[in-house]
PDB file of N, CA and C in Angstrom:
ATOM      1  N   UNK A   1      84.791  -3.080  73.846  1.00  0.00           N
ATOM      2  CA  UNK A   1      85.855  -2.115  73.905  1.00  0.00           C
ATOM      3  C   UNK A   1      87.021  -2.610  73.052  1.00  0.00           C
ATOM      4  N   UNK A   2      87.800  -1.573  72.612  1.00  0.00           N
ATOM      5  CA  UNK A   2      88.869  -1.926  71.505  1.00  0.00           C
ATOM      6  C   UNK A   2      90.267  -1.298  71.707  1.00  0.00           C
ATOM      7  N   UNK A   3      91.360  -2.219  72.375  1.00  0.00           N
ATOM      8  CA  UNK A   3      92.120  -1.585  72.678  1.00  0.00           C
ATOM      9  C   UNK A   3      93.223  -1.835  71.746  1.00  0.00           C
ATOM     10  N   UNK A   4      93.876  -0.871  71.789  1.00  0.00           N
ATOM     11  CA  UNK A   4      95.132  -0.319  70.261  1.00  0.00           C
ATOM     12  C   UNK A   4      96.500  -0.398  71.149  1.00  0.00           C
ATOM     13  N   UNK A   5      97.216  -1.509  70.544  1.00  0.00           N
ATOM     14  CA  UNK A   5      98.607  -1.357  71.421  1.00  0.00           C
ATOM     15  C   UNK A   5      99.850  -0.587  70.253  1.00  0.00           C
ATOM     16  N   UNK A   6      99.558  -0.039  69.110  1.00  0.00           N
ATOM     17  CA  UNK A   6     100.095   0.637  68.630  1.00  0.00           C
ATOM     18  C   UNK A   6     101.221  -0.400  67.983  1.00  0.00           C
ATOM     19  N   UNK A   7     100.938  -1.593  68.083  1.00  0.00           N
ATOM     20  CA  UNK A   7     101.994  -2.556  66.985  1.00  0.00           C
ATOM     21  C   UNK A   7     101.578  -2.351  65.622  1.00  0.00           C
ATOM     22  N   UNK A   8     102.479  -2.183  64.600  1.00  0.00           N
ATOM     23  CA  UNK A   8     102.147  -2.042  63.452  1.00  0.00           C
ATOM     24  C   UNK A   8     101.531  -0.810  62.621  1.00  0.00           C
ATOM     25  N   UNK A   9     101.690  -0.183  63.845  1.00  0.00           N
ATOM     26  CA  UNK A   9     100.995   1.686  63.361  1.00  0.00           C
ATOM     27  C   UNK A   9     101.753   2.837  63.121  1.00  0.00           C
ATOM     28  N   UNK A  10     103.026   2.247  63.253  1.00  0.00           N
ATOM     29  CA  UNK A  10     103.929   3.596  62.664  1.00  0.00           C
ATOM     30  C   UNK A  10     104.425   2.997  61.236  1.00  0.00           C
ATOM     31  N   UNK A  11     104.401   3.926  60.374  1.00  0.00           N
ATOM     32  CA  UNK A  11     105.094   3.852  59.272  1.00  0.00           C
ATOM     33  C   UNK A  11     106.247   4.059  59.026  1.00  0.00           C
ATOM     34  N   UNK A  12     106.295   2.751  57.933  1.00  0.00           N
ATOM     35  CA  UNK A  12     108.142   2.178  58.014  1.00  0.00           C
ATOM     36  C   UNK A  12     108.453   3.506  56.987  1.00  0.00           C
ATOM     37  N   UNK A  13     109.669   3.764  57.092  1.00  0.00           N
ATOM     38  CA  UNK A  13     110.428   4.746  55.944  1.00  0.00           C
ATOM     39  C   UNK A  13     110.732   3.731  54.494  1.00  0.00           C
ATOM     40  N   UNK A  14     110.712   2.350  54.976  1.00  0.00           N
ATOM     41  CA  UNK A  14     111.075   2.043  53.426  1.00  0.00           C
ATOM     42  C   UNK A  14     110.060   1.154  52.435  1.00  0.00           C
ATOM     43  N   UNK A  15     109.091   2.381  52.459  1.00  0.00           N
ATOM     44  CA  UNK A  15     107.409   1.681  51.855  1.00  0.00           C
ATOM     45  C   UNK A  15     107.710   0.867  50.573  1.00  0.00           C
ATOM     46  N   UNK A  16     107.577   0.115  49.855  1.00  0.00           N
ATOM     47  CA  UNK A  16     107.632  -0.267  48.849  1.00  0.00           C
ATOM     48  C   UNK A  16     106.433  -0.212  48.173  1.00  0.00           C
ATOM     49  N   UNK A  17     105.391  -0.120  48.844  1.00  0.00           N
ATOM     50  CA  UNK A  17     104.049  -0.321  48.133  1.00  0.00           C
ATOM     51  C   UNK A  17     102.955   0.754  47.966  1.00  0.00           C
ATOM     52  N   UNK A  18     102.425   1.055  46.985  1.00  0.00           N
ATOM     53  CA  UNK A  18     101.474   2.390  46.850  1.00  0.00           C
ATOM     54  C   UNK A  18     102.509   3.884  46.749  1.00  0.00           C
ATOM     55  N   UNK A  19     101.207   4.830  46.330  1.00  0.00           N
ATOM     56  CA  UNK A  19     101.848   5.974  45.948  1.00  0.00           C
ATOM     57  C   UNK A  19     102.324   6.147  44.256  1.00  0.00           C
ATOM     58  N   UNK A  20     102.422   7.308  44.287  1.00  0.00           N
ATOM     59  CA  UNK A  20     103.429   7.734  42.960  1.00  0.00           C
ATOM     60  C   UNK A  20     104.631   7.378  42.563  1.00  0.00           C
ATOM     61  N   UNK A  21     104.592   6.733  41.259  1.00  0.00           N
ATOM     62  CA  UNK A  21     106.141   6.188  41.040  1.00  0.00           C
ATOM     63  C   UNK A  21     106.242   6.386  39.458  1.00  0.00           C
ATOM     64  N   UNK A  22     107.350   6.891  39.040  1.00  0.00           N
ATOM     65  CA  UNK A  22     107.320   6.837  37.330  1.00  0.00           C
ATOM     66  C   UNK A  22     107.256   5.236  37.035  1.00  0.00           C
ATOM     67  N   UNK A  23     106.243   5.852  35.293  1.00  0.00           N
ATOM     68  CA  UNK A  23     105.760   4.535  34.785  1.00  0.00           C
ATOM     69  C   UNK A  23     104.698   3.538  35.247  1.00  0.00           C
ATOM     70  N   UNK A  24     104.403   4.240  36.781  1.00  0.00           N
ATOM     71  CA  UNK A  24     103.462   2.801  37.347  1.00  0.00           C
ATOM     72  C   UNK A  24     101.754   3.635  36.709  1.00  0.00           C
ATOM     73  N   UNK A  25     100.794   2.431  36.928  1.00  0.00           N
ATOM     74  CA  UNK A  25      99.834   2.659  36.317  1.00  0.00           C
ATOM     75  C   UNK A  25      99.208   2.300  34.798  1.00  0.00           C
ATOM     76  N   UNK A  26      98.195   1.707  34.537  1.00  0.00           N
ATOM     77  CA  UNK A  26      97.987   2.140  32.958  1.00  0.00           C
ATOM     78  C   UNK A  26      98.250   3.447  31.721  1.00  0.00           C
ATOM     79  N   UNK A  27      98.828   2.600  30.743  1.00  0.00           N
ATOM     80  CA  UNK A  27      99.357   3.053  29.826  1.00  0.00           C
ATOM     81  C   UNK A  27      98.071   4.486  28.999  1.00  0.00           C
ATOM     82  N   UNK A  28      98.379   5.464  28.788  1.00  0.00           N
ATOM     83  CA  UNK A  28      97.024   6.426  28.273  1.00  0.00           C
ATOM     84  C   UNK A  28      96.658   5.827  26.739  1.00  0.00           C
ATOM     85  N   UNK A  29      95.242   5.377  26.698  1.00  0.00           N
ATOM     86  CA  UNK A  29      94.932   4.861  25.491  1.00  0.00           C
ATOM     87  C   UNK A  29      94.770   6.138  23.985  1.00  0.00           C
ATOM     88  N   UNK A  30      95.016   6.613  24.662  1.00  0.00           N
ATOM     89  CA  UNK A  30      94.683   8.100  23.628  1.00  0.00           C
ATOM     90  C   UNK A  30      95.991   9.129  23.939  1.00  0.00           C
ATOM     91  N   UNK A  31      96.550   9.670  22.536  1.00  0.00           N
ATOM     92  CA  UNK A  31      97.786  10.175  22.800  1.00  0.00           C
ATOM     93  C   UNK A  31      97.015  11.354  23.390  1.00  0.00           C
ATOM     94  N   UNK A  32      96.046  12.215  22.810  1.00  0.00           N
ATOM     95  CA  UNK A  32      95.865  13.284  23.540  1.00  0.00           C
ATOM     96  C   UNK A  32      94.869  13.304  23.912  1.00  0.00           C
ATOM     97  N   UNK A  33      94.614  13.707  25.280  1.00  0.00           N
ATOM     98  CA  UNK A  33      93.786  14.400  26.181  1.00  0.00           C
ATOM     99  C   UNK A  33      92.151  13.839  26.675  1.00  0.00           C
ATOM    100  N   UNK A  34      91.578  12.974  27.199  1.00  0.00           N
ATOM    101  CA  UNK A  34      90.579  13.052  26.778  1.00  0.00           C
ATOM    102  C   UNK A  34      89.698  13.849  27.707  1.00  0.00           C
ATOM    103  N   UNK A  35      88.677  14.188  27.112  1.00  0.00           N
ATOM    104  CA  UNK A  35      87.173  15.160  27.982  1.00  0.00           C
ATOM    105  C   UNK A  35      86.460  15.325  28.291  1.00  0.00           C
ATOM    106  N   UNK A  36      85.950  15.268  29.784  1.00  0.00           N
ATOM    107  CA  UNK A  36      84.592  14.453  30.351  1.00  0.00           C
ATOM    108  C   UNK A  36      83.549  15.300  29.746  1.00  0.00           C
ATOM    109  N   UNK A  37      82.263  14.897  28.686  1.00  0.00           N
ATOM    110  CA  UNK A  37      81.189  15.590  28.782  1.00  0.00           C
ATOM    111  C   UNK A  37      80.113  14.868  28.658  1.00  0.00           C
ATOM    112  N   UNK A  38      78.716  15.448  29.360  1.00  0.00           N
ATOM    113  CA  UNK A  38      77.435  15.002  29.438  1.00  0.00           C
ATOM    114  C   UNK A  38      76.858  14.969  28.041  1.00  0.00           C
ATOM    115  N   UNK A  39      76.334  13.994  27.702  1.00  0.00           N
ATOM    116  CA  UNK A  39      75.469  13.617  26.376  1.00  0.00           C
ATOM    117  C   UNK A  39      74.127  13.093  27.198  1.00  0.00           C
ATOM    118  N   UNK A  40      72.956  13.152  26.401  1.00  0.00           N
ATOM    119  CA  UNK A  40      71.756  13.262  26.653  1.00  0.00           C
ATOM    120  C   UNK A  40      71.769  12.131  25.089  1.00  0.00           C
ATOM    121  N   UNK A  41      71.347  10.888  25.293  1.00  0.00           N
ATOM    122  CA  UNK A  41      70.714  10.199  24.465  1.00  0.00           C
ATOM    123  C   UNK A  41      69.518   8.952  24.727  1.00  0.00           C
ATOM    124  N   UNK A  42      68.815   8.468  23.871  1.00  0.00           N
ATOM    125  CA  UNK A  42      67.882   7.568  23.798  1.00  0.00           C
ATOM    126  C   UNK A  42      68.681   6.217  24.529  1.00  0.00           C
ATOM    127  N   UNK A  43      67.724   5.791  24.643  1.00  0.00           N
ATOM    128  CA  UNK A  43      67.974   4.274  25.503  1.00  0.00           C
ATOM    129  C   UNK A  43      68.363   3.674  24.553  1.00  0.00           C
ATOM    130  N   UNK A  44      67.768   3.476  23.338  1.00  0.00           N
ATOM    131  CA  UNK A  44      68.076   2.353  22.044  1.00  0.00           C
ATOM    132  C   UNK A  44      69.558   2.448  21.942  1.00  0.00           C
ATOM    133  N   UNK A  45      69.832   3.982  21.742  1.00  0.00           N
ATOM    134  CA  UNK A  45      71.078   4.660  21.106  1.00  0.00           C
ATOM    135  C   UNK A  45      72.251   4.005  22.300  1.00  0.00           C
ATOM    136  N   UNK A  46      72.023   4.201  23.295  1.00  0.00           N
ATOM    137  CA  UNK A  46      72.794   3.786  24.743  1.00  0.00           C
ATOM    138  C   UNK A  46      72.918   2.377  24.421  1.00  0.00           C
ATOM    139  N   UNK A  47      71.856   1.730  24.183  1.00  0.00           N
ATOM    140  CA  UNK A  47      72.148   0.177  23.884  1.00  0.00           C
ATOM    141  C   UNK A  47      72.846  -0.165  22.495  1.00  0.00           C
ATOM    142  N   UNK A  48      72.721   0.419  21.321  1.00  0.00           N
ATOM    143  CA  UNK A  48      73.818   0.232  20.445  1.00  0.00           C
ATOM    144  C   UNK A  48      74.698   0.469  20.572  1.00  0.00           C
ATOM    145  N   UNK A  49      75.211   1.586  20.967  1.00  0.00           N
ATOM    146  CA  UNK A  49      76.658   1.745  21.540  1.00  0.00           C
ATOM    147  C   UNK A  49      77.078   1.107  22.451  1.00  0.00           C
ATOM    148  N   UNK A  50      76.343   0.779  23.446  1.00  0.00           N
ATOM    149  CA  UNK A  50      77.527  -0.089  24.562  1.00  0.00           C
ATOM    150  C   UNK A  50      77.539  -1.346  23.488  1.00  0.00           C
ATOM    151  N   UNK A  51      77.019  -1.695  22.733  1.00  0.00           N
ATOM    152  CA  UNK A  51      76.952  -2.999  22.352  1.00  0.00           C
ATOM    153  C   UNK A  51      78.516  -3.078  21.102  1.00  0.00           C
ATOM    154  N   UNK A  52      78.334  -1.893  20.486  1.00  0.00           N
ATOM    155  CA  UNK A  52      79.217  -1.499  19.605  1.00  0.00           C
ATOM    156  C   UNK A  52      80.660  -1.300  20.348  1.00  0.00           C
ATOM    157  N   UNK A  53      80.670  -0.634  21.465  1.00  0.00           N
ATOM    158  CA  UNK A  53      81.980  -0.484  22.234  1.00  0.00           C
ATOM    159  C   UNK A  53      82.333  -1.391  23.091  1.00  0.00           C
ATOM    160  N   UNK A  54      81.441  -3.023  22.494  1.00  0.00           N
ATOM    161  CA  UNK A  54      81.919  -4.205  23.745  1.00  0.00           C
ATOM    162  C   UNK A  54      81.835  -3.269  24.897  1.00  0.00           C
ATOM    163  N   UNK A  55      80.442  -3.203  25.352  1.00  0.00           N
ATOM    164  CA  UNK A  55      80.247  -2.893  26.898  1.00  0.00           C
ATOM    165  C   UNK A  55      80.455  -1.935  27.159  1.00  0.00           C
ATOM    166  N   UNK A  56      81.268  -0.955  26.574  1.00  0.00           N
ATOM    167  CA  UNK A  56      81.782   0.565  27.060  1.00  0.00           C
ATOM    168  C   UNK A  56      81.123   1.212  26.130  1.00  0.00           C
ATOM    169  N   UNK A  57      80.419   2.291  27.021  1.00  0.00           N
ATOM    170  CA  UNK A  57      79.463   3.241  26.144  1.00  0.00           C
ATOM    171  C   UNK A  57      80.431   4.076  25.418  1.00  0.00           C
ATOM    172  N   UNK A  58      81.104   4.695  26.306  1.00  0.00           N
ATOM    173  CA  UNK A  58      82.127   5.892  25.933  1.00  0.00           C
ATOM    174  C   UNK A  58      83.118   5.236  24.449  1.00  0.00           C
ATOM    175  N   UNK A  59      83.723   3.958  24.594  1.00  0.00           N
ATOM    176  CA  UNK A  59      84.425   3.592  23.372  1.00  0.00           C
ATOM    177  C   UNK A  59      83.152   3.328  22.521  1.00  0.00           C
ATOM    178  N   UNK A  60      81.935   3.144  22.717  1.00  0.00           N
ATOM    179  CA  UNK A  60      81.135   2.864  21.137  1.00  0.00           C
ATOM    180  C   UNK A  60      80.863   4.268  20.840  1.00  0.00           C
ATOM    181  N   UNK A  61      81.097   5.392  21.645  1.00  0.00           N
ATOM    182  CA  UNK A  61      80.746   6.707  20.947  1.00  0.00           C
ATOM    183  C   UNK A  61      81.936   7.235  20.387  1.00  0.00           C
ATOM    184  N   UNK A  62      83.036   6.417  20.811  1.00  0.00           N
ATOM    185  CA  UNK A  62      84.599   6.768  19.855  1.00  0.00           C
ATOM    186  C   UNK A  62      84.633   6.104  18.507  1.00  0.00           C
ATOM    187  N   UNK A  63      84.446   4.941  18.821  1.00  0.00           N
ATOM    188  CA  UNK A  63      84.697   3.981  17.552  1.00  0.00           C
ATOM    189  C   UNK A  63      83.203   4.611  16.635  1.00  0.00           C
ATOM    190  N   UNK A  64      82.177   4.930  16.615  1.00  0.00           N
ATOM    191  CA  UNK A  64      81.451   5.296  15.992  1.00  0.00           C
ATOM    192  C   UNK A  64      82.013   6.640  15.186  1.00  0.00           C
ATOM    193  N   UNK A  65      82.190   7.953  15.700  1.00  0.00           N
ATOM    194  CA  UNK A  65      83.004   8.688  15.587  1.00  0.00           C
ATOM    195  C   UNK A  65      84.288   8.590  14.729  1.00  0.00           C
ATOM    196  N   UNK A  66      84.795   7.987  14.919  1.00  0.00           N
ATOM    197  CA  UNK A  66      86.260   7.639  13.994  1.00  0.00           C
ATOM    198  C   UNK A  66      85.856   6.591  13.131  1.00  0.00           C
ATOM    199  N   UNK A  67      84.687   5.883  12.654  1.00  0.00           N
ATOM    200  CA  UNK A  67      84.558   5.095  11.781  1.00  0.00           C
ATOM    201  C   UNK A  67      83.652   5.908  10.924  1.00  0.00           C
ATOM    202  N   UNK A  68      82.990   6.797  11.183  1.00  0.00           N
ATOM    203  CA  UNK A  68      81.982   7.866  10.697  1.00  0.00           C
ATOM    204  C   UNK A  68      81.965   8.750   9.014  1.00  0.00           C
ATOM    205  N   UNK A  69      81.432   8.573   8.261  1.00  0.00           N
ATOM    206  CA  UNK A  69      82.048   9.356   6.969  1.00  0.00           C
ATOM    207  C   UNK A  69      80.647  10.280   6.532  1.00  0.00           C
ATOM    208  N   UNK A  70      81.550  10.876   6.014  1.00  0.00           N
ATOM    209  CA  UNK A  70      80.508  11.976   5.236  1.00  0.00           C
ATOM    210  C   UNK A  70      79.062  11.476   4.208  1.00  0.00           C
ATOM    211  N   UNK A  71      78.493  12.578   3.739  1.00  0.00           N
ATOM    212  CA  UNK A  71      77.539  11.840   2.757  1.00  0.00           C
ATOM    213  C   UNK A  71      78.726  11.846   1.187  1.00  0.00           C
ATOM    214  N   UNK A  72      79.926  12.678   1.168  1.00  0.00           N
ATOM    215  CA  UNK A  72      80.380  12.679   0.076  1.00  0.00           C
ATOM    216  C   UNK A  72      81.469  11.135   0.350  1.00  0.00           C
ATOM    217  N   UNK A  73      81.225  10.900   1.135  1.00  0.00           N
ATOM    218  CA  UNK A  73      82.321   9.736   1.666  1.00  0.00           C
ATOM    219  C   UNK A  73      83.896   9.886   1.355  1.00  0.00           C
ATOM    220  N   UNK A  74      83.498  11.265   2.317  1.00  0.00           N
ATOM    221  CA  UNK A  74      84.975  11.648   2.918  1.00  0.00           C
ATOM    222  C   UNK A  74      84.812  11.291   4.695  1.00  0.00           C
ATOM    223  N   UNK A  75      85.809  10.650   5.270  1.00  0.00           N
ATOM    224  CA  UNK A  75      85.874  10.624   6.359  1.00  0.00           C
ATOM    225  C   UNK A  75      85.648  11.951   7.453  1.00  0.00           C
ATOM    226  N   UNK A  76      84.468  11.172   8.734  1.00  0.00           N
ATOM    227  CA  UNK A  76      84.357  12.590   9.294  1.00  0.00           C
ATOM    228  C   UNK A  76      85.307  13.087   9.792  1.00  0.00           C
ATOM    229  N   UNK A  77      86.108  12.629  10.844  1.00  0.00           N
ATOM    230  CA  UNK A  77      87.008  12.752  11.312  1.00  0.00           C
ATOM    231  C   UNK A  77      88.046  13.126  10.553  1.00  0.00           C
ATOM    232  N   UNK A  78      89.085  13.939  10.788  1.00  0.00           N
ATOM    233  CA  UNK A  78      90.164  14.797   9.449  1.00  0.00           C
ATOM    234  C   UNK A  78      91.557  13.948  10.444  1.00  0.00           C
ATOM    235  N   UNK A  79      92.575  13.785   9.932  1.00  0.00           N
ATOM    236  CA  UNK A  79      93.455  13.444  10.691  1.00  0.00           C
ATOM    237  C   UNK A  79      93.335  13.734  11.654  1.00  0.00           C
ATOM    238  N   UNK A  80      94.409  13.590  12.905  1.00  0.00           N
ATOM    239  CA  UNK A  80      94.567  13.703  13.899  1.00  0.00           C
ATOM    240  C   UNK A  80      95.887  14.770  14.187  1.00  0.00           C
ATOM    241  N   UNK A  81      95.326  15.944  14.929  1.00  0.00           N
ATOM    242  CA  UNK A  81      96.762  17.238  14.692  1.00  0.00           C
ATOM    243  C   UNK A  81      97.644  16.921  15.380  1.00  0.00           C
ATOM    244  N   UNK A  82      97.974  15.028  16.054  1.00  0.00           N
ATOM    245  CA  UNK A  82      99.130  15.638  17.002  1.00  0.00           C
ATOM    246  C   UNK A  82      99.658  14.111  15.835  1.00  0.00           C
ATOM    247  N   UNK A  83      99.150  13.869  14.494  1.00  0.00           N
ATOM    248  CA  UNK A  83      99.855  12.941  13.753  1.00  0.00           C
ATOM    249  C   UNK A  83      99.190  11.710  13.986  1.00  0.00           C
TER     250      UNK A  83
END
């Protein structure tokens, strides 16, 4: 049996810790937006990329992407519209 004497169970008004606060949290690595979507690829492909994105699949399918050029070797990627 477990009995509760209610020490320590009301909450203080002057929390200092947790919750929403400006500025707290990691910084957004991407100025704009990013967007969850499902890709369907090969195992090999999964293993070059995480390998390429140091461990993170999702950054080796960025850095691939933004390092990417045309066959006229123009870059695939066109600037970026927010500069």
């Amino acid at each position: 049996m477990i009995v509760y004497d209610g020490i320590n169970g009301g909450r203080s008004a002057a929390r200092t810790r947790g919750g929403r606060r400006p500025g707290a949290g990691r910084p957004p690595a991407y100025r704009e937006p990013l967007v969850r979507k499902t890709v369907t690829l090969p195992v090999s492909y999964v293993e070059q990329l995480t390998t390429f994105g140091a461990g993170n699949l999702s950054d080796g399918i960025r850095l691939l992407a933004e390092n990417a050029y045309t066959r006229n070797g123009t870059p695939f990627l066109g600037p970026s519209p927010n500069g």
